[in-house]
PDB file of N, CA and C in Angstrom:
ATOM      1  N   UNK A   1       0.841  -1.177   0.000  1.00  0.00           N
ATOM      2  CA  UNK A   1       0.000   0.000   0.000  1.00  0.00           C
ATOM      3  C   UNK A   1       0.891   1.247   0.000  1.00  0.00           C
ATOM      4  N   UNK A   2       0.538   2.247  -0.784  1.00  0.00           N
ATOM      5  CA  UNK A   2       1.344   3.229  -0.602  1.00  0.00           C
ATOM      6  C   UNK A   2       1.083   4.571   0.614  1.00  0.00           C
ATOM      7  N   UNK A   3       1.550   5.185   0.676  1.00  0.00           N
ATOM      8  CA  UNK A   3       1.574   5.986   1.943  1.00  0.00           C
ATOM      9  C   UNK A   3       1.797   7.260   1.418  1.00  0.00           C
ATOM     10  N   UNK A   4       1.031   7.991   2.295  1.00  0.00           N
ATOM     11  CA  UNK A   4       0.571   9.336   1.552  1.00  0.00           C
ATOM     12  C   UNK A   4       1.909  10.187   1.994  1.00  0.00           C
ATOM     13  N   UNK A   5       2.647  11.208   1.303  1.00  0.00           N
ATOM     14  CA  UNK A   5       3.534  11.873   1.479  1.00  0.00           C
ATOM     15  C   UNK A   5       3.051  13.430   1.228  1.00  0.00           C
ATOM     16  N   UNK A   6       2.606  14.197   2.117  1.00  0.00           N
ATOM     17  CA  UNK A   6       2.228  15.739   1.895  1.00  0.00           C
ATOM     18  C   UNK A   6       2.946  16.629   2.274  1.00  0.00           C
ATOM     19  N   UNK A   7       3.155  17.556   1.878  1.00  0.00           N
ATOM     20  CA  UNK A   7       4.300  18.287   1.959  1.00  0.00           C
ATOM     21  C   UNK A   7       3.138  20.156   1.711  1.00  0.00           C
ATOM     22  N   UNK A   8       2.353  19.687   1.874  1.00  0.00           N
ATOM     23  CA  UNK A   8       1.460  21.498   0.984  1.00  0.00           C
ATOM     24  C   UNK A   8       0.013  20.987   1.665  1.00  0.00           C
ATOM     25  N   UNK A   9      -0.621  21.779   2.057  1.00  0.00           N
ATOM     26  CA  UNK A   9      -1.846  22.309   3.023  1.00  0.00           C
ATOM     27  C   UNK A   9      -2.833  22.380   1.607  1.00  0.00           C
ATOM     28  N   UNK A  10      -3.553  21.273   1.357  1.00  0.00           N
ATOM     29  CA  UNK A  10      -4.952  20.892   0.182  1.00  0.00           C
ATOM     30  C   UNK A  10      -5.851  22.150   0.354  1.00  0.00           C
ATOM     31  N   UNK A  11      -5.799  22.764   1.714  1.00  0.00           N
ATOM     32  CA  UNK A  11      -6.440  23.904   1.784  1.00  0.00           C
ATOM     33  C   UNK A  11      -6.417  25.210   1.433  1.00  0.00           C
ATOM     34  N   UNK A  12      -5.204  25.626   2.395  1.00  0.00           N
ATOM     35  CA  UNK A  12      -4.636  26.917   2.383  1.00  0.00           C
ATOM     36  C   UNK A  12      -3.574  26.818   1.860  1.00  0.00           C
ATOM     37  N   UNK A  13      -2.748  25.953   1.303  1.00  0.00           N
ATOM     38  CA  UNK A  13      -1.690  26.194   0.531  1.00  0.00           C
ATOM     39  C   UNK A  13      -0.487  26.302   1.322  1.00  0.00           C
ATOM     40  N   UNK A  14      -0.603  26.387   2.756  1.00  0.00           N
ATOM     41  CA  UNK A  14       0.497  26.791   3.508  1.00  0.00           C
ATOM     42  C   UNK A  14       1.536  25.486   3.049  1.00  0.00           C
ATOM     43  N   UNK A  15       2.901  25.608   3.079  1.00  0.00           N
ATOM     44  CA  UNK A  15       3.766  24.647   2.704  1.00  0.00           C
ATOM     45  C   UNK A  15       4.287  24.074   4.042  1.00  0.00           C
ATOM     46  N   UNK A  16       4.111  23.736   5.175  1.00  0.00           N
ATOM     47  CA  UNK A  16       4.713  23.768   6.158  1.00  0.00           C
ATOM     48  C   UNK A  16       3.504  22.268   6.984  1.00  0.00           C
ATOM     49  N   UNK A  17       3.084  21.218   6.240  1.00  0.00           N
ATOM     50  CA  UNK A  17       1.855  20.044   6.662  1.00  0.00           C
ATOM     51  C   UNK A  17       2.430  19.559   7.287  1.00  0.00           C
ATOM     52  N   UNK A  18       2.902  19.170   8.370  1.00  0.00           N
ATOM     53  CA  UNK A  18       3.518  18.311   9.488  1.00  0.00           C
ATOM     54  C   UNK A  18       2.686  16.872   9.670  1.00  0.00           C
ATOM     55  N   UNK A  19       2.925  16.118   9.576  1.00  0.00           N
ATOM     56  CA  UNK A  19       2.746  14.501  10.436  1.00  0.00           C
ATOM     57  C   UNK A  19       2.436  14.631  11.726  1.00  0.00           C
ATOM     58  N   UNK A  20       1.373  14.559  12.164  1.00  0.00           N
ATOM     59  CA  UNK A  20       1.394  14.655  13.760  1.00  0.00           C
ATOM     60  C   UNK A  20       0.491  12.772  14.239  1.00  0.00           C
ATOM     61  N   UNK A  21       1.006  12.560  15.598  1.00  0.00           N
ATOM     62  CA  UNK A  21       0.135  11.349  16.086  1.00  0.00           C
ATOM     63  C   UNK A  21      -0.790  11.981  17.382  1.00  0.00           C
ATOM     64  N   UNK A  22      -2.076  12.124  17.398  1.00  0.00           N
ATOM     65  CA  UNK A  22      -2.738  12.418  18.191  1.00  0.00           C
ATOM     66  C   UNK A  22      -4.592  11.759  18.563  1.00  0.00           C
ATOM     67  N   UNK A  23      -4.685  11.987  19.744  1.00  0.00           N
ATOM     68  CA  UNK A  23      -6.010  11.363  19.741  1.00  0.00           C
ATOM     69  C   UNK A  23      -7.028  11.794  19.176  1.00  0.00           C
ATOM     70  N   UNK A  24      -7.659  11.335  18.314  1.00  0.00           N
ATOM     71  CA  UNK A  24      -9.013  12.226  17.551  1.00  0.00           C
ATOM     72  C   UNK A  24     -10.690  12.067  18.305  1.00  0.00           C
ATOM     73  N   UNK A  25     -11.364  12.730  18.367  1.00  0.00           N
ATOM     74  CA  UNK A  25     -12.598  12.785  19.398  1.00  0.00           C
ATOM     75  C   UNK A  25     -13.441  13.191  17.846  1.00  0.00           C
ATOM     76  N   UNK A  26     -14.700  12.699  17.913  1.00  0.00           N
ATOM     77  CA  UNK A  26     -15.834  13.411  17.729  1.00  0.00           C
ATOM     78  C   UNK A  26     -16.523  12.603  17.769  1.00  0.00           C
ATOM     79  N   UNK A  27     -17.883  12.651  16.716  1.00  0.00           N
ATOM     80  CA  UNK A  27     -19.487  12.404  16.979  1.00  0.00           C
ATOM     81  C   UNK A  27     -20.037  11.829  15.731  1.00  0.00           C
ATOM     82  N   UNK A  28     -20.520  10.518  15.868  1.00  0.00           N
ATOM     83  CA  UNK A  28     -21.498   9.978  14.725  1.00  0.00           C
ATOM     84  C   UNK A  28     -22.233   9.181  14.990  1.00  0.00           C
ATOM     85  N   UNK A  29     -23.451   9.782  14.616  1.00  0.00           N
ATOM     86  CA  UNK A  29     -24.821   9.396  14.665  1.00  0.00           C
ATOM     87  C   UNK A  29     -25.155   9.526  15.992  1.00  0.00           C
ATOM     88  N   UNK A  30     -25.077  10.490  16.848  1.00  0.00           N
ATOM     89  CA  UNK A  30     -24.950  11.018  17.683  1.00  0.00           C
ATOM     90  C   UNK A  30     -24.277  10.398  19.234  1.00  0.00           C
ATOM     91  N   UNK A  31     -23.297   9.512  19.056  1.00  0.00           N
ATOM     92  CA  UNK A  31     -22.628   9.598  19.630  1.00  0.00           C
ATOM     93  C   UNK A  31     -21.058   9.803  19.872  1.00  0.00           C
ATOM     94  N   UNK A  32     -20.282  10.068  20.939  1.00  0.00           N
ATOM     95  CA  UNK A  32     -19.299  10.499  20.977  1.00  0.00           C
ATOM     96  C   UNK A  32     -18.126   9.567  21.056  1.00  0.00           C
ATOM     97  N   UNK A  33     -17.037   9.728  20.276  1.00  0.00           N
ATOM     98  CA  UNK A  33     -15.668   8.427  20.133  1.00  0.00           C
ATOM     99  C   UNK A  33     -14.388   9.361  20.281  1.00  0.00           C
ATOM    100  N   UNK A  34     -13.528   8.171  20.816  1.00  0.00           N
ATOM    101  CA  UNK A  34     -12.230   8.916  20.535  1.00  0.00           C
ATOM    102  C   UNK A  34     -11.226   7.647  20.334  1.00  0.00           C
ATOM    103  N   UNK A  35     -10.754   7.954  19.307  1.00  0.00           N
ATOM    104  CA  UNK A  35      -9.780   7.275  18.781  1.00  0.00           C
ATOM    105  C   UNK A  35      -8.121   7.455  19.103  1.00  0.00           C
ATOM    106  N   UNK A  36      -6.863   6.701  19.982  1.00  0.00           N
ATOM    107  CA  UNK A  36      -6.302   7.150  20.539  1.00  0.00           C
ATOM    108  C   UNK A  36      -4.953   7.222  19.249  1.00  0.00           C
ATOM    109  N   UNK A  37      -3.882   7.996  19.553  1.00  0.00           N
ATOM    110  CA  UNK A  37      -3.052   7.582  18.930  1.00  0.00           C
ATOM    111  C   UNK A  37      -3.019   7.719  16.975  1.00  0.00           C
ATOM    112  N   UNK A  38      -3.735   8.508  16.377  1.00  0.00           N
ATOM    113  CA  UNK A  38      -4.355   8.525  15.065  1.00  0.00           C
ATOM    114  C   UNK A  38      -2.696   9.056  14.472  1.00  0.00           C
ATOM    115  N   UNK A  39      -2.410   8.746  13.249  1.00  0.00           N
ATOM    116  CA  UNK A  39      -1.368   9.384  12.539  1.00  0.00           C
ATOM    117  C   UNK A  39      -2.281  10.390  11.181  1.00  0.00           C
ATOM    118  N   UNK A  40      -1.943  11.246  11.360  1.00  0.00           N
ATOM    119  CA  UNK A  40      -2.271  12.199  10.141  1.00  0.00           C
ATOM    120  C   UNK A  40      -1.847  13.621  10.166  1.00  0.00           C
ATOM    121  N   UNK A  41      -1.850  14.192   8.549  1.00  0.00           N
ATOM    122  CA  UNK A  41      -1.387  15.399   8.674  1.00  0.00           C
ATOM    123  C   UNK A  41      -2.435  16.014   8.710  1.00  0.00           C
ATOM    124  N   UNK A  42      -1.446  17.444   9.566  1.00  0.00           N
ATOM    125  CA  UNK A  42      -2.277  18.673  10.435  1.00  0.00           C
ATOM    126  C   UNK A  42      -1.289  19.585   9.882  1.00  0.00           C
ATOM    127  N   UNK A  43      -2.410  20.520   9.335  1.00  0.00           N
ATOM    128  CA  UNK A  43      -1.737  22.063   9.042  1.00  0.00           C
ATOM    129  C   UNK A  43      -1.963  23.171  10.126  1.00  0.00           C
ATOM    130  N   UNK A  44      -1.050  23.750  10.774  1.00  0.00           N
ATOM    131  CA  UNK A  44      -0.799  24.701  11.958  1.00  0.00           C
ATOM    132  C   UNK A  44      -1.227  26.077  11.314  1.00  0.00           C
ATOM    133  N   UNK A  45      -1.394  26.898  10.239  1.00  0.00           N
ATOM    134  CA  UNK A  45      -2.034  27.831   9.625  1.00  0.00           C
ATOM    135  C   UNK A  45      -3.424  28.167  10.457  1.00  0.00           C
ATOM    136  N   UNK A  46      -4.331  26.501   9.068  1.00  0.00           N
ATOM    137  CA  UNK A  46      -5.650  26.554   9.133  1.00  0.00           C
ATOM    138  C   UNK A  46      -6.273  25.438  10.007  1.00  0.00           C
ATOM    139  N   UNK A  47      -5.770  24.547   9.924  1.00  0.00           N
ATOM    140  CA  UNK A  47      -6.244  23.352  10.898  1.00  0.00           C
ATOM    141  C   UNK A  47      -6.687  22.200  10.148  1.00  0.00           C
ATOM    142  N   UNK A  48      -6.495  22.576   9.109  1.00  0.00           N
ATOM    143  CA  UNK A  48      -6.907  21.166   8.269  1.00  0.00           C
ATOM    144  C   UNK A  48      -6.043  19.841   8.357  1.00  0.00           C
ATOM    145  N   UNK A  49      -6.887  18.959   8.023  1.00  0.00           N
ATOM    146  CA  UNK A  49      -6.188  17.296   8.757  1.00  0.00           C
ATOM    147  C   UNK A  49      -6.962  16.641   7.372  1.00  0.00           C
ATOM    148  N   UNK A  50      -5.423  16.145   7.208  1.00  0.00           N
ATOM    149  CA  UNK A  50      -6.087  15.115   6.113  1.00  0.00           C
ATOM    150  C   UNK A  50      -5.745  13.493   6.505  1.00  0.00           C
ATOM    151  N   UNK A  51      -6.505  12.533   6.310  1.00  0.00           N
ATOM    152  CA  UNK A  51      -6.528  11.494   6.964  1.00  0.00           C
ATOM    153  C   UNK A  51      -5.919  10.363   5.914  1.00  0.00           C
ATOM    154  N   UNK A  52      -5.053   9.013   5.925  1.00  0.00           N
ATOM    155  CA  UNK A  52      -4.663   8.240   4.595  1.00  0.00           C
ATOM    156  C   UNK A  52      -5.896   7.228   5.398  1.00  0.00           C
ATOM    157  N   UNK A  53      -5.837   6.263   4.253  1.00  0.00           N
ATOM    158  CA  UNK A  53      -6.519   5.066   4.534  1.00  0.00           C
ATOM    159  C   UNK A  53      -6.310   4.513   5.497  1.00  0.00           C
ATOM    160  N   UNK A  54      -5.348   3.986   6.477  1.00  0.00           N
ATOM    161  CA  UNK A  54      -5.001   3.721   7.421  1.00  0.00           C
ATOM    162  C   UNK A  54      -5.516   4.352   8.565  1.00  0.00           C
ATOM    163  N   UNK A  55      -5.149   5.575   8.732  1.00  0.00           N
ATOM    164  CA  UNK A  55      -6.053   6.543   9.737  1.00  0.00           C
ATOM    165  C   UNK A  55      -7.826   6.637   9.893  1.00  0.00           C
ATOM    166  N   UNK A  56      -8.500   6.364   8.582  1.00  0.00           N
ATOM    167  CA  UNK A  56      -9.710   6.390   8.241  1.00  0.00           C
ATOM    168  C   UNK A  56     -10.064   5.263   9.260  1.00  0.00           C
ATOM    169  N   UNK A  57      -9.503   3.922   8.799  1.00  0.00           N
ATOM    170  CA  UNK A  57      -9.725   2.357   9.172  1.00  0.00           C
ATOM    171  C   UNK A  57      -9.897   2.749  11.049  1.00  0.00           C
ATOM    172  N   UNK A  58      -8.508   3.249  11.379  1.00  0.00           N
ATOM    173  CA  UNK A  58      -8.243   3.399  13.028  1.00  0.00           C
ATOM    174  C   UNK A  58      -9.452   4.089  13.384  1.00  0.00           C
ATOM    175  N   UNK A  59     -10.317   5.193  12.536  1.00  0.00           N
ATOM    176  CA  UNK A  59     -11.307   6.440  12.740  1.00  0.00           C
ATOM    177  C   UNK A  59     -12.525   5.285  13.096  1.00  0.00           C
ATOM    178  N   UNK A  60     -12.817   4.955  12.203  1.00  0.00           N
ATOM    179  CA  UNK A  60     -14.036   3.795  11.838  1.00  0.00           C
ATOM    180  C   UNK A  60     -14.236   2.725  13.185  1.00  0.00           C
ATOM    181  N   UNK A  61     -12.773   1.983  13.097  1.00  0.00           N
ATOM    182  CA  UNK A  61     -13.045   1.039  14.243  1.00  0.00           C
ATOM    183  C   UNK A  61     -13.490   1.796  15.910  1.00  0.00           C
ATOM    184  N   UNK A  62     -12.921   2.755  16.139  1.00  0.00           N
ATOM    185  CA  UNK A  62     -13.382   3.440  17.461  1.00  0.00           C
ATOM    186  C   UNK A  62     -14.840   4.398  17.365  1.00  0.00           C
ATOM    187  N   UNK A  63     -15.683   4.539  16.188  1.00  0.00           N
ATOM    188  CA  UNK A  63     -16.674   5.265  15.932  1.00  0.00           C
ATOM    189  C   UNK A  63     -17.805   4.291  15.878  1.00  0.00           C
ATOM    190  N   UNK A  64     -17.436   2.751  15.860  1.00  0.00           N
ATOM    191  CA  UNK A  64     -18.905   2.166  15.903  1.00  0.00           C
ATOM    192  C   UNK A  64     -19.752   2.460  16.287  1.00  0.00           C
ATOM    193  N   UNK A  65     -20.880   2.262  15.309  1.00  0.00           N
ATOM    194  CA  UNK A  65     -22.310   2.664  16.050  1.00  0.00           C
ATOM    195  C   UNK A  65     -22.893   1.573  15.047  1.00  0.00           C
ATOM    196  N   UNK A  66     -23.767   0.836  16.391  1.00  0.00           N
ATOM    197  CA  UNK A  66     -24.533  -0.275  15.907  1.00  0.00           C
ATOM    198  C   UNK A  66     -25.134  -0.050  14.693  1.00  0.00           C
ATOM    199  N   UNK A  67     -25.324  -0.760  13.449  1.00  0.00           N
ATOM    200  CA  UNK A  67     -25.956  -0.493  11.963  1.00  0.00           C
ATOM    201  C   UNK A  67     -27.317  -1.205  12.424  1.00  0.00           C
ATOM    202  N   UNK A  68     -27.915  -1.877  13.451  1.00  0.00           N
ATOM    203  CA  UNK A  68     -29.256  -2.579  13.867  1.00  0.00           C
ATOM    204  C   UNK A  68     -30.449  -1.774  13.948  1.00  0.00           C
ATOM    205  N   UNK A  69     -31.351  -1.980  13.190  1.00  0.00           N
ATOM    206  CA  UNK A  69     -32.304  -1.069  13.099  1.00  0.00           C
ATOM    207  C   UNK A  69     -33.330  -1.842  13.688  1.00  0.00           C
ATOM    208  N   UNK A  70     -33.786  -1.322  14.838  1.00  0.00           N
ATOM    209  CA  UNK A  70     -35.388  -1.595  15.238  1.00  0.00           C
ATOM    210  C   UNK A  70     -36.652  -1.332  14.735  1.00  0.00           C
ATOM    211  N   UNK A  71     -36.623  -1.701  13.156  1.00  0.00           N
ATOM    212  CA  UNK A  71     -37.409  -1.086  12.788  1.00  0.00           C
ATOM    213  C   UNK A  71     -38.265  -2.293  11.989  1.00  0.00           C
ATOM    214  N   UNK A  72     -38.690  -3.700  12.745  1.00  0.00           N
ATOM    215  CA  UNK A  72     -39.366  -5.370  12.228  1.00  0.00           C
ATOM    216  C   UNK A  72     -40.580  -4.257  12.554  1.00  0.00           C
ATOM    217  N   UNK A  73     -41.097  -4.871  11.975  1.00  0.00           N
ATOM    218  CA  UNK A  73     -42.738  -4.830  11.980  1.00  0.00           C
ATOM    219  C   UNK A  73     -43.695  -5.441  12.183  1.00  0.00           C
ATOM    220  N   UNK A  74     -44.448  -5.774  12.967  1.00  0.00           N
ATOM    221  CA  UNK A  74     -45.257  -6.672  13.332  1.00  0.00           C
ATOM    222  C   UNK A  74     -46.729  -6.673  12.265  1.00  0.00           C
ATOM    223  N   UNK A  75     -46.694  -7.828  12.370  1.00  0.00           N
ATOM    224  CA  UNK A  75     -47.727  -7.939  11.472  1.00  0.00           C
ATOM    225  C   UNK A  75     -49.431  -8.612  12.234  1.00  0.00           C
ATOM    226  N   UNK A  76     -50.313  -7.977  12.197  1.00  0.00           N
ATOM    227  CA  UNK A  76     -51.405  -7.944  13.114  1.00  0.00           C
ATOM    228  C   UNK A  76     -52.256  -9.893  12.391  1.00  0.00           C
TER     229      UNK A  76
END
């Protein structure tokens, strides 16, 4: 697999995208995850974070949220 090499801010253009490893937090489907330890680049400018496939996978596994829908139907 290849591995993403960035060097320039997809956003702002700033040239200065650093590699950082940090814990990522947020919210889906309304609940809250945090994923420890994430590798991705972070631009210090604007704040943009771009994630490789690898990082996505690490995002995903700590964001589960049950796909089970309670939604059988009874039939009278």
């Amino acid at each position: 697999m290849t591995r993403l090499k960035l060097t320039v801010c997809p956003n702002c253009g700033n040239k200065n995208l650093k590699k950082v490893r940090k814990a990522v937090t947020g919210t889906r489907q309304g609940k809250r995850y945090s994923a420890p330890a994430v590798e991705f680049y972070e631009c210090h400018e604007c704040g943009e974070r771009v994630y490789d496939p690898a990082a996505i996978r690490q995002l995903e596994q700590h964001s589960h949220v049950s796909s089970k829908h309670k939604s059988a139907r009874r039939v009278a």
